[in-house]
PDB file of N, CA and C in Angstrom:
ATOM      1  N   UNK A   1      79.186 116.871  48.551  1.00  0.00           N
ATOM      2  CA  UNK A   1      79.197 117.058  50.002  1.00  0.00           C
ATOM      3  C   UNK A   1      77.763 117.138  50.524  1.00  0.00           C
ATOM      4  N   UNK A   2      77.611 116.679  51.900  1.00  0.00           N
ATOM      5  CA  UNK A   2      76.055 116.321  51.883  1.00  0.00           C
ATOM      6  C   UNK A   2      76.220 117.241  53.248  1.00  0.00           C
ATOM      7  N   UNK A   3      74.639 118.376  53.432  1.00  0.00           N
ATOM      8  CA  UNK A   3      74.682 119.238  54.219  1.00  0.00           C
ATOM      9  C   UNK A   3      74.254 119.129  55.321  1.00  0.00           C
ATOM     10  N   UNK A   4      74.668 119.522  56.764  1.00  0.00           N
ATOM     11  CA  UNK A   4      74.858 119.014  57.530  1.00  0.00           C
ATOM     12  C   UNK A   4      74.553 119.858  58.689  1.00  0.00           C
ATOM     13  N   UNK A   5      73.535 119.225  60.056  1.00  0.00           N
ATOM     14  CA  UNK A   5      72.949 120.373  60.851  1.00  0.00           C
ATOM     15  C   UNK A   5      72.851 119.648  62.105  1.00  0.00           C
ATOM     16  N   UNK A   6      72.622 120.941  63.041  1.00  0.00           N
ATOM     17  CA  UNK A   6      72.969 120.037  64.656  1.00  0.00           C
ATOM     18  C   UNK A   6      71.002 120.128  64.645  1.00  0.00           C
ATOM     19  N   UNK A   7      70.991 118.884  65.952  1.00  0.00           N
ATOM     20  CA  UNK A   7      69.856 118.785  66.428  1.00  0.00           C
ATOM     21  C   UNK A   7      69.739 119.773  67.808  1.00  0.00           C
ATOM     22  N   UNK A   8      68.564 120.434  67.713  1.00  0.00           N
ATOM     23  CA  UNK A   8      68.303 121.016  69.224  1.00  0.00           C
ATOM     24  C   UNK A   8      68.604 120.227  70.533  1.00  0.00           C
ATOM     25  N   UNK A   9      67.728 118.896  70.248  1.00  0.00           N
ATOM     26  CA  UNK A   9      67.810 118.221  71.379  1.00  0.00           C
ATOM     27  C   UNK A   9      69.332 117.341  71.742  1.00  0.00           C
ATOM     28  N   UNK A  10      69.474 116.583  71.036  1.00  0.00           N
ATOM     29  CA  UNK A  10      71.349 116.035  71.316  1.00  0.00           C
ATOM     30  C   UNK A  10      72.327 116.869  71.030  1.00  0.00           C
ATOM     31  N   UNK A  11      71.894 117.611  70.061  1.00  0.00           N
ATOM     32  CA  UNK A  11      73.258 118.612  69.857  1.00  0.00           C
ATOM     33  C   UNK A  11      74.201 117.568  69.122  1.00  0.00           C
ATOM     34  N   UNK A  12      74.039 116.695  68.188  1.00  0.00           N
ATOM     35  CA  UNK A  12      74.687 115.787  67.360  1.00  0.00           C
ATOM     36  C   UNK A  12      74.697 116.257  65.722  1.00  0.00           C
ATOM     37  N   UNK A  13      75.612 116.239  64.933  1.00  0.00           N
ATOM     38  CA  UNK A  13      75.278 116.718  63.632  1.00  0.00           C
ATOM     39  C   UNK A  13      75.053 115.693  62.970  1.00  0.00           C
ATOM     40  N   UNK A  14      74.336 115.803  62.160  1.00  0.00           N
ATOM     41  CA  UNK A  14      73.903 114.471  61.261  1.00  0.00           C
ATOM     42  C   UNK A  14      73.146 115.139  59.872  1.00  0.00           C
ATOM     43  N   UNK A  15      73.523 114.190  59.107  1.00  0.00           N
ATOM     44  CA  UNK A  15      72.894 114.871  57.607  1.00  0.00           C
ATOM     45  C   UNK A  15      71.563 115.757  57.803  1.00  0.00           C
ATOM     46  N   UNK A  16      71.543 116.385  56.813  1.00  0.00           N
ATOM     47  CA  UNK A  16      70.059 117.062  57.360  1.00  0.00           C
ATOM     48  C   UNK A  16      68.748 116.859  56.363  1.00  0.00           C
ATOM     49  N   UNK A  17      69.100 115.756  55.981  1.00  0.00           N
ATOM     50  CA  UNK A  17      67.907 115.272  55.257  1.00  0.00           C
ATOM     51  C   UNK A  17      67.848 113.686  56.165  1.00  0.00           C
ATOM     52  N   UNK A  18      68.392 113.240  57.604  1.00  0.00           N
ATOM     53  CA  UNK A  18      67.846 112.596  57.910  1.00  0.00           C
ATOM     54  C   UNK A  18      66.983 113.477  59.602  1.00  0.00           C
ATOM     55  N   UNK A  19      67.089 114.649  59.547  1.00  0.00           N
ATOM     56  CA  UNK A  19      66.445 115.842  60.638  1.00  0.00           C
ATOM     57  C   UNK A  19      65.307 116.046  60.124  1.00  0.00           C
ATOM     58  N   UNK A  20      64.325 116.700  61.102  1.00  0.00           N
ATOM     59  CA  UNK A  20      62.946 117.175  61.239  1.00  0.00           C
ATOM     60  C   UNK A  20      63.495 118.887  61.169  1.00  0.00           C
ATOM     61  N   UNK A  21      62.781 119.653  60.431  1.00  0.00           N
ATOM     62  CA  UNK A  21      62.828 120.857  60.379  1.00  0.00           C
ATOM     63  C   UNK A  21      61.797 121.388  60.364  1.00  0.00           C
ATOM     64  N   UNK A  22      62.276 122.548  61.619  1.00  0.00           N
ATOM     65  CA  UNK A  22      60.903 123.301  62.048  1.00  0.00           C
ATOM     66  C   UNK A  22      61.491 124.751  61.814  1.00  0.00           C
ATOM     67  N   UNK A  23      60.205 125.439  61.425  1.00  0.00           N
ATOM     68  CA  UNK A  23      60.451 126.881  60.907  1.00  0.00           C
ATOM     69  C   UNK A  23      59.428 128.200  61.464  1.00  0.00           C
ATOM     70  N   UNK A  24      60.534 129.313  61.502  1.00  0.00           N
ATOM     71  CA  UNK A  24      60.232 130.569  62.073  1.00  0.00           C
ATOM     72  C   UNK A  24      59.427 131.089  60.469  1.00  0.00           C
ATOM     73  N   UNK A  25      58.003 130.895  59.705  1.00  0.00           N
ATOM     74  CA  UNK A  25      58.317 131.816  58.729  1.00  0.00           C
ATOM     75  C   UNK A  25      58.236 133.361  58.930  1.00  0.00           C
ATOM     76  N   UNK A  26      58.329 134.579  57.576  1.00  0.00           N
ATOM     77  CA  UNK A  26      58.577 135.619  57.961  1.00  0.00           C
ATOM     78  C   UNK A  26      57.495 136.373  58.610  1.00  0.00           C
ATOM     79  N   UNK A  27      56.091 135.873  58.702  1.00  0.00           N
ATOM     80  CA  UNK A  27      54.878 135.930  59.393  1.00  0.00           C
ATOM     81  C   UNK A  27      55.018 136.169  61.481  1.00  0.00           C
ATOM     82  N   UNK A  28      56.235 134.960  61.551  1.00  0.00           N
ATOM     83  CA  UNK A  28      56.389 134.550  62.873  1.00  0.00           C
ATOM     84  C   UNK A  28      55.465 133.171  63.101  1.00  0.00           C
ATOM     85  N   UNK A  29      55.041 132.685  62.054  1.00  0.00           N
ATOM     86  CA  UNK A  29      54.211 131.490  62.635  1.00  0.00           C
ATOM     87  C   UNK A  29      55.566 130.489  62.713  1.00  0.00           C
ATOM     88  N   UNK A  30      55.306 129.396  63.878  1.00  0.00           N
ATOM     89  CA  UNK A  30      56.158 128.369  63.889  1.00  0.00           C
ATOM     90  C   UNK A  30      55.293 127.107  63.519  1.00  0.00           C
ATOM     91  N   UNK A  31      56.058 126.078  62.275  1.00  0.00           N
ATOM     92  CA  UNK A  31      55.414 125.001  61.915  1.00  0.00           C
ATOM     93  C   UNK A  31      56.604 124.393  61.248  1.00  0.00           C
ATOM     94  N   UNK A  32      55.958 123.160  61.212  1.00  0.00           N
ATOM     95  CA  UNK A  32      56.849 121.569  60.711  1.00  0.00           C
ATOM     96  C   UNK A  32      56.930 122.010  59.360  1.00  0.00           C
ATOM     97  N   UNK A  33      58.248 121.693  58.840  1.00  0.00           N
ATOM     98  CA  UNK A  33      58.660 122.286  57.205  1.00  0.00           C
ATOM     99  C   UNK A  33      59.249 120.978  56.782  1.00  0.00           C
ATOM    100  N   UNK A  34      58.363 120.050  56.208  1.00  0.00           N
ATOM    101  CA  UNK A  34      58.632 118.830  55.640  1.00  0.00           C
ATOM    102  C   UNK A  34      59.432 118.846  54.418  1.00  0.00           C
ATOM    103  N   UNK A  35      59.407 119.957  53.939  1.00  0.00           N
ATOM    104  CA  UNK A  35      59.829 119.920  52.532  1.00  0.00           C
ATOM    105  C   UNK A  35      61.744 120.314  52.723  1.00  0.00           C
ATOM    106  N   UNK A  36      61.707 120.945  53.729  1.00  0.00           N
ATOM    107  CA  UNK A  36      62.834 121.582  54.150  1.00  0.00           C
ATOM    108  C   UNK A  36      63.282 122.548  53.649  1.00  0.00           C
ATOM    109  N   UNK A  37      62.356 123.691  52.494  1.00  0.00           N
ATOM    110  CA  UNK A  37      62.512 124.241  51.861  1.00  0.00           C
ATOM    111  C   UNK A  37      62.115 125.765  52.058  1.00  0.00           C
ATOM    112  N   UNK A  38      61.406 126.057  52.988  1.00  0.00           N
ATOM    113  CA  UNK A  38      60.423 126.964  53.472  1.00  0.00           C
ATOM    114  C   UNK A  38      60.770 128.054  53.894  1.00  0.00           C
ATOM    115  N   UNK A  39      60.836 129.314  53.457  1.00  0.00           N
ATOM    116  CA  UNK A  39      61.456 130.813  53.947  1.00  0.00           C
ATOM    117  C   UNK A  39      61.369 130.732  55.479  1.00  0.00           C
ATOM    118  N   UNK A  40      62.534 131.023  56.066  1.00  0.00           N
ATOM    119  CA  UNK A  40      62.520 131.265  57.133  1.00  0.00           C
ATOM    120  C   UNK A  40      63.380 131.224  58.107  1.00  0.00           C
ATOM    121  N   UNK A  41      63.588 131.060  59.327  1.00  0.00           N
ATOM    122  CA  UNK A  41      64.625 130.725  60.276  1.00  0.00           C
ATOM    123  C   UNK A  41      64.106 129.631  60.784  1.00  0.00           C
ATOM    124  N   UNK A  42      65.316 128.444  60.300  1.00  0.00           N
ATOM    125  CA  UNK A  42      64.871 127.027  60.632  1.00  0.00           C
ATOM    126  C   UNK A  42      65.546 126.057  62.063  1.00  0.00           C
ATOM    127  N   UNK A  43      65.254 125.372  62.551  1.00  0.00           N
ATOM    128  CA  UNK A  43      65.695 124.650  63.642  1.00  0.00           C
ATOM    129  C   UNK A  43      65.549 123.309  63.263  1.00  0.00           C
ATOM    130  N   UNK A  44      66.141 122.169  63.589  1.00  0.00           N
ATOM    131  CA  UNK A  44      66.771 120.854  63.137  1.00  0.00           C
ATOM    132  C   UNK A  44      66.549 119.944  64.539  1.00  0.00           C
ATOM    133  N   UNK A  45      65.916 118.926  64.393  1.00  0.00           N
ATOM    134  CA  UNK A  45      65.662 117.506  65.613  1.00  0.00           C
ATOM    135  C   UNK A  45      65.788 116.391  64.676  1.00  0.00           C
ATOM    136  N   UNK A  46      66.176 115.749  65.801  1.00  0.00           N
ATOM    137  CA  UNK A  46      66.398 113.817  65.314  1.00  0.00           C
ATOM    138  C   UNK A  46      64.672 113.655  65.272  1.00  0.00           C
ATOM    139  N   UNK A  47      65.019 112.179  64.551  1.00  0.00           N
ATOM    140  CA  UNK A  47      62.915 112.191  64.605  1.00  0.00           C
ATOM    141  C   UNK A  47      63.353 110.918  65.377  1.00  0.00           C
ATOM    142  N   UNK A  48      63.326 111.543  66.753  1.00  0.00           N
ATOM    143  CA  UNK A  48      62.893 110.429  68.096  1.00  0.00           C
ATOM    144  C   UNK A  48      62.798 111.188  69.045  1.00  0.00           C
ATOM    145  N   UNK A  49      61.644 110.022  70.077  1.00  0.00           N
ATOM    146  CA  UNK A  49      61.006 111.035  71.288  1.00  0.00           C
ATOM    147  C   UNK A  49      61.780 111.402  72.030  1.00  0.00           C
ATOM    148  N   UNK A  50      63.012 110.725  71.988  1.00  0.00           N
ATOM    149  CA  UNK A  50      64.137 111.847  73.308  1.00  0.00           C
ATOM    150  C   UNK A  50      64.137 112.790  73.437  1.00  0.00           C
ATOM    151  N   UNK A  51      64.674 113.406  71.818  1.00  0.00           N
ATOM    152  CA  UNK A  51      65.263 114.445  71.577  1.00  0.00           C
ATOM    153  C   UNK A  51      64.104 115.488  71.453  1.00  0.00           C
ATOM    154  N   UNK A  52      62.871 114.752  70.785  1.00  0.00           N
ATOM    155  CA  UNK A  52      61.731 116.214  71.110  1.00  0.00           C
ATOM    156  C   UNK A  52      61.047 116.192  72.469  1.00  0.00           C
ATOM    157  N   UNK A  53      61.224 115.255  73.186  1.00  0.00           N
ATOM    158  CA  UNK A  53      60.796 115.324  74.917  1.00  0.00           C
ATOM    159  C   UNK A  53      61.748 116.760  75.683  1.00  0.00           C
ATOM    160  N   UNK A  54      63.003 116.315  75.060  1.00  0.00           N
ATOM    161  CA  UNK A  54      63.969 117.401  75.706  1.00  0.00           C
ATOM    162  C   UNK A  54      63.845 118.366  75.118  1.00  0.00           C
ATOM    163  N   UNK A  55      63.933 118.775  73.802  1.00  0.00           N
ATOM    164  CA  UNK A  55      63.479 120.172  73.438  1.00  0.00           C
ATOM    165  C   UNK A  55      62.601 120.993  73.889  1.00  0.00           C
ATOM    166  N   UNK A  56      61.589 119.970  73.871  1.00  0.00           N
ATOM    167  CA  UNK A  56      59.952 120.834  74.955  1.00  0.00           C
ATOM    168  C   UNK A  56      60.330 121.215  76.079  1.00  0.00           C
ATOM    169  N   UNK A  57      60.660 120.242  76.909  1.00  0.00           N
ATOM    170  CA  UNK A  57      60.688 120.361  78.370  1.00  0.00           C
ATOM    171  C   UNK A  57      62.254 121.659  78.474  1.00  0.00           C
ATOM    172  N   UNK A  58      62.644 121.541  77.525  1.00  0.00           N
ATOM    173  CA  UNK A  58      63.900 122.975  77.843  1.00  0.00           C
ATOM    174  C   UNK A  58      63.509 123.908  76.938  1.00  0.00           C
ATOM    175  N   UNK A  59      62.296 123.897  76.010  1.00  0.00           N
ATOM    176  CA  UNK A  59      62.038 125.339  74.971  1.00  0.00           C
ATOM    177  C   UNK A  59      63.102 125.500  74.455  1.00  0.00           C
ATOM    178  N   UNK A  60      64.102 124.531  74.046  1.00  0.00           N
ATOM    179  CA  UNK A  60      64.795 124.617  72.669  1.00  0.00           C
ATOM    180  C   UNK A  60      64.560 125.332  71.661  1.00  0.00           C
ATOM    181  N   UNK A  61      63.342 125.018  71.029  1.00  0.00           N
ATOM    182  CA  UNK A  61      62.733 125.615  69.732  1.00  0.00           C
ATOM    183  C   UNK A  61      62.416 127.009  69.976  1.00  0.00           C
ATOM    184  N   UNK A  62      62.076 127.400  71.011  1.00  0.00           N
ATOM    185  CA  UNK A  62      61.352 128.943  71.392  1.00  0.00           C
ATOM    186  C   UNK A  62      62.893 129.728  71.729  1.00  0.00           C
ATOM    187  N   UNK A  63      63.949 129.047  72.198  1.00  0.00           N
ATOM    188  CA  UNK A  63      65.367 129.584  71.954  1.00  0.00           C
ATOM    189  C   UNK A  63      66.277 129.987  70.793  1.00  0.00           C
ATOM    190  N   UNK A  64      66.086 128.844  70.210  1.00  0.00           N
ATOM    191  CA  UNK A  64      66.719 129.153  68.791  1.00  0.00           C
ATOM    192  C   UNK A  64      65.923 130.099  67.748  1.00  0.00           C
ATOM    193  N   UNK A  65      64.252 129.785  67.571  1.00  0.00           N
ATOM    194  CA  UNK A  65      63.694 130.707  66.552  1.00  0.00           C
ATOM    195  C   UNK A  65      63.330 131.747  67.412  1.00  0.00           C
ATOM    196  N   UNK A  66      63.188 132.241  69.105  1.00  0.00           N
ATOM    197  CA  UNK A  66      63.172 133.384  69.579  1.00  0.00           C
ATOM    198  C   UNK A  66      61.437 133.791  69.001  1.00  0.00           C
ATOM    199  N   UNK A  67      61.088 132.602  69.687  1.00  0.00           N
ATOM    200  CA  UNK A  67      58.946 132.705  69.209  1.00  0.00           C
ATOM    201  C   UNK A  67      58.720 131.346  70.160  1.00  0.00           C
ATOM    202  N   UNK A  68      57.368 131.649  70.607  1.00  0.00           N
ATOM    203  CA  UNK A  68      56.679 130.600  71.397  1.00  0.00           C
ATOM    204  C   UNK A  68      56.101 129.896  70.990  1.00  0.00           C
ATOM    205  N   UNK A  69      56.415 128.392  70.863  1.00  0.00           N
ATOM    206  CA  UNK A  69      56.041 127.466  70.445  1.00  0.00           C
ATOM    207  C   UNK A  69      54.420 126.765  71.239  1.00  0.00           C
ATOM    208  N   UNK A  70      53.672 126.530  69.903  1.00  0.00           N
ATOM    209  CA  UNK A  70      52.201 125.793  70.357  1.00  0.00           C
ATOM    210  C   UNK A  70      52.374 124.450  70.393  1.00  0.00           C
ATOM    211  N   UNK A  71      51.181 123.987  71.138  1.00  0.00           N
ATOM    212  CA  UNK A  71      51.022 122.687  71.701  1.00  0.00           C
ATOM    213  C   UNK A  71      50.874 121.951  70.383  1.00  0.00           C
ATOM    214  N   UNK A  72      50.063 122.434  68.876  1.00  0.00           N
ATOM    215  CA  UNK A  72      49.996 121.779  67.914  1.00  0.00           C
ATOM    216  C   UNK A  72      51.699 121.668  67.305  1.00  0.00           C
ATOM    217  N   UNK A  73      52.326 121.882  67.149  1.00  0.00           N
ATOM    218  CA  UNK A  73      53.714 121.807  66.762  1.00  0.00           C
ATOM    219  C   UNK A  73      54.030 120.481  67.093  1.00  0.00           C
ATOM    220  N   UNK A  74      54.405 120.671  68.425  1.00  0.00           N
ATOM    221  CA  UNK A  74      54.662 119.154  69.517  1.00  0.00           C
ATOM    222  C   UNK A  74      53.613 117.822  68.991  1.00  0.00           C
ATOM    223  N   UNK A  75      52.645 117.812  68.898  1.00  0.00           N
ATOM    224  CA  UNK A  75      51.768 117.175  68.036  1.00  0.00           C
ATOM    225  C   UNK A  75      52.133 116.424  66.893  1.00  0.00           C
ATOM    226  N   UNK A  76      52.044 117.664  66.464  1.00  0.00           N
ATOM    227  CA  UNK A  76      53.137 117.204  64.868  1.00  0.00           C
ATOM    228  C   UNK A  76      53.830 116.663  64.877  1.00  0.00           C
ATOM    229  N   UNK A  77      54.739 117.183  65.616  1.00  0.00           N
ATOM    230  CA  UNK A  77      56.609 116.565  65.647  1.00  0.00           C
ATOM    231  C   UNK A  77      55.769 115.369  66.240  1.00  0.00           C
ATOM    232  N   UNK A  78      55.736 114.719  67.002  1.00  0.00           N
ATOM    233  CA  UNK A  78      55.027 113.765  68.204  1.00  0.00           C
ATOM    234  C   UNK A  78      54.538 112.543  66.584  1.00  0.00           C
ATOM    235  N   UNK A  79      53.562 113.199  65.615  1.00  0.00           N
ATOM    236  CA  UNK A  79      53.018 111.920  64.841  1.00  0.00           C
ATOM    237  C   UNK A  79      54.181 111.682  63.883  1.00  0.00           C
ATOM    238  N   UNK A  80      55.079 112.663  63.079  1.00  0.00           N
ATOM    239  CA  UNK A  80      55.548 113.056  62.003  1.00  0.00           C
ATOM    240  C   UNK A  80      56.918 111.917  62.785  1.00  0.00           C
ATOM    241  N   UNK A  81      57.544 112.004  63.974  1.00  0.00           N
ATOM    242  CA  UNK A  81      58.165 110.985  64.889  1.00  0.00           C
ATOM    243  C   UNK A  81      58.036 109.072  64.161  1.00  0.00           C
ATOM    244  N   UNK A  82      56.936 109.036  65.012  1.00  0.00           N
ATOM    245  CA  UNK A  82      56.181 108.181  64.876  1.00  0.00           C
ATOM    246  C   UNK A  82      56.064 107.242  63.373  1.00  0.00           C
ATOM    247  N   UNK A  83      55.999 108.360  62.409  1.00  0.00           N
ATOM    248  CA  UNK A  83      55.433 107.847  61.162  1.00  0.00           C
ATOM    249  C   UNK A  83      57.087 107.375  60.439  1.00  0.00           C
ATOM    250  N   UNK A  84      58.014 107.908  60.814  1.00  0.00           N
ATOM    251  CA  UNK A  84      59.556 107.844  60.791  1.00  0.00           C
ATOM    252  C   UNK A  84      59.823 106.463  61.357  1.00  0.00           C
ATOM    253  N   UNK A  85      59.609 106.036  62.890  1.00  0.00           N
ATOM    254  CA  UNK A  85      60.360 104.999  63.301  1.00  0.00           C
ATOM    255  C   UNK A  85      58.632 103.865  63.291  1.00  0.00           C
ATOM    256  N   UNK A  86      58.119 104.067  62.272  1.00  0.00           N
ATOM    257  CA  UNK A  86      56.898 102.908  61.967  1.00  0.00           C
ATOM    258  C   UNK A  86      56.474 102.720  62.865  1.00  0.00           C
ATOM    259  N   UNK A  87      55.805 103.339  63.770  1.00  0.00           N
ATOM    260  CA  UNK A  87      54.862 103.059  64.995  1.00  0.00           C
ATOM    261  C   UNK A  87      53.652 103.315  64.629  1.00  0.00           C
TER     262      UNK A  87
END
């Protein structure tokens, strides 16, 4: 059985090894968890600009992990996107 997670931004479930996971660790820092493996309270996006345009612009991420998200995050997500759909 293959495990399975909603996206912030569509709210669609889809495997979760084809999602971007971003993480609360127990510090409170918020950052991109490529590995998907990373202690913490995690949140799940499609890797396309819709869905992280809408997350930002509604603080999705600062809802679900309940922490304020930095401009470097968006960044991230923004190249880590990118490097996904070969741009």
């Amino acid at each position: 059985m293959i495990n399975q997670r909603i996206c912030v931004g569509c709210r669609v479930k889809q495997d979760k090894k084809k999602l971007l996971r971003v993480v609360r660790d127990p510090l409170g820092q918020v950052k991109l968890d490529l590995s998907g493996k990373n202690p913490g309270r995690g949140a799940y996006i499609c890797a396309n600009e819709s869905c992280m345009q809408k997350a930002q612009k509604k603080h999705l991420f600062e809802r679900v992990l309940k922490v304020k998200t930095e401009d470097v995050l968006w960044q991230q997500l923004l190249e880590e996107i990118k490097f996904h759909s070969g741009n």
